[in-house]
C-alpha atoms as a PDB file:
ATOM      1  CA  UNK A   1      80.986 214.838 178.753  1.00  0.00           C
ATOM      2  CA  UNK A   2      77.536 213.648 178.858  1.00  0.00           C
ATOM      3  CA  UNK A   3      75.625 211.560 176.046  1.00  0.00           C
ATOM      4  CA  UNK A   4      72.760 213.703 175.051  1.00  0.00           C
ATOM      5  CA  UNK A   5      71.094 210.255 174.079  1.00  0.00           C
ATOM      6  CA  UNK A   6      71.390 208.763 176.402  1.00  0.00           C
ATOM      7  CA  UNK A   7      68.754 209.299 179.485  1.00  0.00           C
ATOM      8  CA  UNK A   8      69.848 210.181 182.896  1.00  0.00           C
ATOM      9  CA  UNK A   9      69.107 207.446 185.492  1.00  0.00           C
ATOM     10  CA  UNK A  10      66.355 209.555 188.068  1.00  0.00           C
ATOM     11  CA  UNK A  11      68.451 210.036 191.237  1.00  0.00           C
ATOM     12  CA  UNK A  12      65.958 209.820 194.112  1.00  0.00           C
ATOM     13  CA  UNK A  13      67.274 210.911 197.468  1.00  0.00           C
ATOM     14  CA  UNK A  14      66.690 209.006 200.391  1.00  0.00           C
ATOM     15  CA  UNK A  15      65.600 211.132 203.182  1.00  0.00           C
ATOM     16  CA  UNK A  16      68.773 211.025 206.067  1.00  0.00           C
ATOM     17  CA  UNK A  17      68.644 208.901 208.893  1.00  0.00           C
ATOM     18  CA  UNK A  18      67.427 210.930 212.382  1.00  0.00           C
ATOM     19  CA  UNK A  19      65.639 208.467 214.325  1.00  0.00           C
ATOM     20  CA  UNK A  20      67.582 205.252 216.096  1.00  0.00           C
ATOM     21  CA  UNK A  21      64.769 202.951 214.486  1.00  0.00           C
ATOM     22  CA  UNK A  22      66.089 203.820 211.236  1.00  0.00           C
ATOM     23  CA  UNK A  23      69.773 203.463 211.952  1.00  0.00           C
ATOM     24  CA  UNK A  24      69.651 200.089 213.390  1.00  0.00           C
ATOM     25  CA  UNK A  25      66.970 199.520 210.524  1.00  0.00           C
ATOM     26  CA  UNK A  26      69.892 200.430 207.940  1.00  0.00           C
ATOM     27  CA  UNK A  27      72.262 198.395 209.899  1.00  0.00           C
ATOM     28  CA  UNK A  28      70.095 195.452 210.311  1.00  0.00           C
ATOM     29  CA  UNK A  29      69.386 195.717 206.071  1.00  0.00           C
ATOM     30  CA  UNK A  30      73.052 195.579 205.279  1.00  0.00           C
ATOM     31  CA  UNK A  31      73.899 192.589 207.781  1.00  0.00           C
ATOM     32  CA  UNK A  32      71.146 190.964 206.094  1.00  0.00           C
ATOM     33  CA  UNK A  33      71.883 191.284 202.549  1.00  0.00           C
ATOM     34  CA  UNK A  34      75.963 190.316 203.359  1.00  0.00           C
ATOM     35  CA  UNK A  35      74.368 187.242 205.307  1.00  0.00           C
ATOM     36  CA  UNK A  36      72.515 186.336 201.830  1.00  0.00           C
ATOM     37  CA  UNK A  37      75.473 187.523 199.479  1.00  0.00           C
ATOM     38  CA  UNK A  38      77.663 185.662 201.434  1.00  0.00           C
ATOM     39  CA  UNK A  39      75.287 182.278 201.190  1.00  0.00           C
ATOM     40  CA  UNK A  40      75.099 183.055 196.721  1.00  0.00           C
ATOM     41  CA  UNK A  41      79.025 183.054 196.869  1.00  0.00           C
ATOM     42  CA  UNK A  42      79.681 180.479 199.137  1.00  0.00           C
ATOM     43  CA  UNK A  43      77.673 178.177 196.441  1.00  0.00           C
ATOM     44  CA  UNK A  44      79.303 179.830 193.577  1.00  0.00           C
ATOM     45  CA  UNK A  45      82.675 178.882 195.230  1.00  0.00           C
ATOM     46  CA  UNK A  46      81.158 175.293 196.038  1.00  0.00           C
ATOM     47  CA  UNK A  47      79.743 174.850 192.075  1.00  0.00           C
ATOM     48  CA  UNK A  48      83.459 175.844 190.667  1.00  0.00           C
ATOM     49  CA  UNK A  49      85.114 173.243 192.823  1.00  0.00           C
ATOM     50  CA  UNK A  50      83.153 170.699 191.704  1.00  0.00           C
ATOM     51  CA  UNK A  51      83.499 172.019 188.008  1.00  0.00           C
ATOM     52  CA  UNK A  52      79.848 172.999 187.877  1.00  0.00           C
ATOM     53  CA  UNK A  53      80.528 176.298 185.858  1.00  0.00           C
ATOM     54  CA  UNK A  54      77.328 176.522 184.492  1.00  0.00           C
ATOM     55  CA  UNK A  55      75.294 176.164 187.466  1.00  0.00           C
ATOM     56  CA  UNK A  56      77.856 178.572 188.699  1.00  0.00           C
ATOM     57  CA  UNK A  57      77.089 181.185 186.046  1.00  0.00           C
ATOM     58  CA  UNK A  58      73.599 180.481 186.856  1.00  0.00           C
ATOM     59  CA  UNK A  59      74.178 182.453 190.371  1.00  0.00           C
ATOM     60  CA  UNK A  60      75.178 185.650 188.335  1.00  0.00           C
ATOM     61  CA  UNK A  61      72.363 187.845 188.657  1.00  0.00           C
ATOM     62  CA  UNK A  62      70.883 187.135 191.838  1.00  0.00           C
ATOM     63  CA  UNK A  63      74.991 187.878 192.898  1.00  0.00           C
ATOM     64  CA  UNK A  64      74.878 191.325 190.940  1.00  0.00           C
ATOM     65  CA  UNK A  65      71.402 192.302 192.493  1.00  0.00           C
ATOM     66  CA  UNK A  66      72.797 191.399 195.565  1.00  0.00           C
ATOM     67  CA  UNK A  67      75.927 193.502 195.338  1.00  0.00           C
ATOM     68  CA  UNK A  68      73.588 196.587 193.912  1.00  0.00           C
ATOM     69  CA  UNK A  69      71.821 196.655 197.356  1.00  0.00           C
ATOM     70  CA  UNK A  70      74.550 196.619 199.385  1.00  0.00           C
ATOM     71  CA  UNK A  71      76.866 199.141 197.300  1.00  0.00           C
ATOM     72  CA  UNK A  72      73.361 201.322 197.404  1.00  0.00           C
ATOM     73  CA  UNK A  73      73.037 200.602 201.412  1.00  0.00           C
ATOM     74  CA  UNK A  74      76.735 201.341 202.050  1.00  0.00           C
ATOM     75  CA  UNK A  75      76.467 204.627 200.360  1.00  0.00           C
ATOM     76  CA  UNK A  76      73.689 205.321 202.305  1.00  0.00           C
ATOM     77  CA  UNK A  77      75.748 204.942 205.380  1.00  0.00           C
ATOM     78  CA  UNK A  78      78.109 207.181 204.190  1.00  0.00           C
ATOM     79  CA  UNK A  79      76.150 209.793 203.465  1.00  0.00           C
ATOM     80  CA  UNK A  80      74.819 209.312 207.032  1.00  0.00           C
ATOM     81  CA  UNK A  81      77.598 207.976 208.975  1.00  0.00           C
ATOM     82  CA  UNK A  82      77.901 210.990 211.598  1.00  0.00           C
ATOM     83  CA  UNK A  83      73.999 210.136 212.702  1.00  0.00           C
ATOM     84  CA  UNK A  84      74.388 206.539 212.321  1.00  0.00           C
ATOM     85  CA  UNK A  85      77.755 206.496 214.708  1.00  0.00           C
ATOM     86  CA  UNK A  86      75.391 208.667 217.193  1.00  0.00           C
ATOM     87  CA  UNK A  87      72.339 206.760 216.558  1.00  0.00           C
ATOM     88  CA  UNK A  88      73.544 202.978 215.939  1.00  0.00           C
ATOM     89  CA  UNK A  89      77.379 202.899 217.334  1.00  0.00           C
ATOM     90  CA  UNK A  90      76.862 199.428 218.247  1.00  0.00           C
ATOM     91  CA  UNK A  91      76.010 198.106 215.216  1.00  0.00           C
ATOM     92  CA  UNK A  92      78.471 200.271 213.460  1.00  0.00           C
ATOM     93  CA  UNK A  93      80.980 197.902 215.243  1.00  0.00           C
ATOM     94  CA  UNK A  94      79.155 195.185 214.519  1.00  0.00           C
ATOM     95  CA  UNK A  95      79.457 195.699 210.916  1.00  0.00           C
ATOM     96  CA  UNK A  96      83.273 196.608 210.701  1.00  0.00           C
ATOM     97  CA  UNK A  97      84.009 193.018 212.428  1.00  0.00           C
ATOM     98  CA  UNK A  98      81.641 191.448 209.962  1.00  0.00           C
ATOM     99  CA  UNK A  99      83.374 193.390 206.817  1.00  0.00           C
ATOM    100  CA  UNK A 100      86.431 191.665 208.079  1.00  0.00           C
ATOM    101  CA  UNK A 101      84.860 188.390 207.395  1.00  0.00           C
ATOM    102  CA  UNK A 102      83.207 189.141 204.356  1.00  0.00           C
ATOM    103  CA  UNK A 103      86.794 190.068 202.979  1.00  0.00           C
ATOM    104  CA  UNK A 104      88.331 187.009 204.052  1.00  0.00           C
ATOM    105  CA  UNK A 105      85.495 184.787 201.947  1.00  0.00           C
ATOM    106  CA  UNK A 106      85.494 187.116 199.107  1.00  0.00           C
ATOM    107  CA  UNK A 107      89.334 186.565 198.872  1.00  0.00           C
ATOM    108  CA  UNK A 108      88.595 182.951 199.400  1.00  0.00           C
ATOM    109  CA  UNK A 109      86.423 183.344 196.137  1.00  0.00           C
ATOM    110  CA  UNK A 110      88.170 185.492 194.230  1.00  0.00           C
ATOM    111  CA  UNK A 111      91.255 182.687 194.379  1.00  0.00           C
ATOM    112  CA  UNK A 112      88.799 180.068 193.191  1.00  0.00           C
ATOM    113  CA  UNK A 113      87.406 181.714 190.157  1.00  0.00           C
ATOM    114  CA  UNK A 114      91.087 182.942 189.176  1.00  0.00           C
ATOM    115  CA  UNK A 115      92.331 179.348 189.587  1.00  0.00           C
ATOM    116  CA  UNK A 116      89.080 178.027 187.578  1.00  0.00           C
ATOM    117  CA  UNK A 117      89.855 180.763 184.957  1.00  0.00           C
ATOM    118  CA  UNK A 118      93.549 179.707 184.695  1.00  0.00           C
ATOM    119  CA  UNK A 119      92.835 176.431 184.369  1.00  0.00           C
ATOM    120  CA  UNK A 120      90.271 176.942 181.406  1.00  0.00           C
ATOM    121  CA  UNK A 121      92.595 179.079 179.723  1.00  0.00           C
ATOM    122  CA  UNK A 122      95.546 176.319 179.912  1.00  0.00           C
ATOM    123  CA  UNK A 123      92.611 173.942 178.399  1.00  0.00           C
ATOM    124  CA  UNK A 124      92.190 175.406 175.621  1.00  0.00           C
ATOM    125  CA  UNK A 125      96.064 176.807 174.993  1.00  0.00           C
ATOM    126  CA  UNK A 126      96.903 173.004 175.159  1.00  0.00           C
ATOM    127  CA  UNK A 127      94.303 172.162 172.611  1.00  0.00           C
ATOM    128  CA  UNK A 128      95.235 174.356 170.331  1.00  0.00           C
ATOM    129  CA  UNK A 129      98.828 174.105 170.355  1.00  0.00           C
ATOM    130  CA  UNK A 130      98.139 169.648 169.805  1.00  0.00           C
ATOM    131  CA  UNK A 131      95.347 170.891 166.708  1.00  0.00           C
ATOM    132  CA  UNK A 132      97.426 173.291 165.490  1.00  0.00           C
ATOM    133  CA  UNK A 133     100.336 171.037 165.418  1.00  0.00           C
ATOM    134  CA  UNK A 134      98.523 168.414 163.577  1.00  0.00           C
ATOM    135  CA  UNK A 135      97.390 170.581 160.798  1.00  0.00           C
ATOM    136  CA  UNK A 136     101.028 171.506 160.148  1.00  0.00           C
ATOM    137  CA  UNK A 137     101.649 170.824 156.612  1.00  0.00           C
ATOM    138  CA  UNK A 138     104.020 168.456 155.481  1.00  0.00           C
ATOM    139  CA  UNK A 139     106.020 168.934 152.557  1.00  0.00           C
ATOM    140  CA  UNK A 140     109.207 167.106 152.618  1.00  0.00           C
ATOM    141  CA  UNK A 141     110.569 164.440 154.739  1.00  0.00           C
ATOM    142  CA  UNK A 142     114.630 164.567 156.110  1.00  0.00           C
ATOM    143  CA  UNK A 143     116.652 164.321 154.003  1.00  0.00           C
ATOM    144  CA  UNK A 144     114.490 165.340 150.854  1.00  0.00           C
ATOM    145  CA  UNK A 145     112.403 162.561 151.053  1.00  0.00           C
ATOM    146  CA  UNK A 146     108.461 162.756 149.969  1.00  0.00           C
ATOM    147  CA  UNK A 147     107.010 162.512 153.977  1.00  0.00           C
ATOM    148  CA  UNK A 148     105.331 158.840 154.783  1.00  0.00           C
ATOM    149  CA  UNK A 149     101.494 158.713 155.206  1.00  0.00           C
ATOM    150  CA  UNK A 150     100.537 158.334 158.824  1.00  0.00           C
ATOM    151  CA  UNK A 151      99.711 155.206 160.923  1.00  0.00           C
ATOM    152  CA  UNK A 152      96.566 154.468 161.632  1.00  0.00           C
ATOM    153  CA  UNK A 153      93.781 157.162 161.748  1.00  0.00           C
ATOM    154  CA  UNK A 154      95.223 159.404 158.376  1.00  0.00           C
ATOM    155  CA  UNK A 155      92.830 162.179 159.400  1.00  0.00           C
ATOM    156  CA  UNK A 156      94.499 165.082 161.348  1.00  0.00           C
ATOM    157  CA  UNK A 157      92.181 166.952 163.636  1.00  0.00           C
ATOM    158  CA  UNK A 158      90.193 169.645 162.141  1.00  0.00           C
ATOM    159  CA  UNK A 159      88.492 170.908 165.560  1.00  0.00           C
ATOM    160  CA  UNK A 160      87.561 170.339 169.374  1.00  0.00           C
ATOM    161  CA  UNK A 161      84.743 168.603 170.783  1.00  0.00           C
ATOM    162  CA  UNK A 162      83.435 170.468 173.936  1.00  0.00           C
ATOM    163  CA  UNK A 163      81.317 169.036 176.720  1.00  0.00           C
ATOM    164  CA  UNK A 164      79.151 170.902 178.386  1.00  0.00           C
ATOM    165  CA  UNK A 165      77.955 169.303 181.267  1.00  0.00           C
ATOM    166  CA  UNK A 166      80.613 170.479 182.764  1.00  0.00           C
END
């Protein structure tokens, strides 16, 4: 069901592809904009090995825009993919070895972001667990005993510091 308010997006359609300019145009367009998609994740995958999340973040929209042209450009190609295999087999071929490469980095990617992700997420778990353990209050001692005042600093830790340079 629909959202009455919420306006359709316009849904302009391309004209289909009937000339062999325009198929190896199409073709050429999509090689393109994996060559530059490719280059935005290679440096995202570069920035989160070196713990440069930020920067890293930083890449996000040009990566999205990105990903919007070639999603658009891939439909495109399916709704024209009889005319293009006519028109453009070649670089139909083309493409298909170079979507085999594009997996393999994307998977090479993927792996770094999950292991970045895990890794924050085990950061902060361990912090909380050492706060939270700290702020445990102490009534009695073994065996009944009134519990001794600690060594040192007698402040427990009321919170985390974060740095964010990294």
């Amino acid at each position: 069901m629909m959202n009455p308010n919420r306006a359709a997006a316009p849904q302009v359609a391309e004209p289909l592809i009937g000339t062999h300019d325009a198929a190896h145009a199409l073709c050429d367009r999509i090689e393109a904009g994996m060559d530059e998609l490719l280059a935005v994740i290679e440096q995202e995958t570069a920035l989160v090995r070196a713990g440069k999340l930020i920067a890293a973040g930083e890449l996000q929209p040009r990566k999205a825009e990105l990903v919007a042209d070639y999603v658009r450009d891939m439909q495109r190609v399916k709704s024209n993919q009889t005319a293009i295999g006519k028109l453009a087999g070649d670089r139909v071929e083309r493409l298909r070895n170079r979507h085999g490469e594009f997996r393999a980095l994307l998977q090479i990617n993927m792996a770094v972001l999950a292991t970045a992700r895990e890794v924050a997420e085990d950061l902060v778990r361990s912090v909380a667990t050492t706060v939270g353990a700290q702020a445990r209050p102490q009534t009695y001692a073994p065996p009944g005993a009134a519990p001794r005042a600690p060594v040192g600093n007698p402040v427990t830790a009321r919170g985390i510091a974060v740095d964010r340079n990294l």
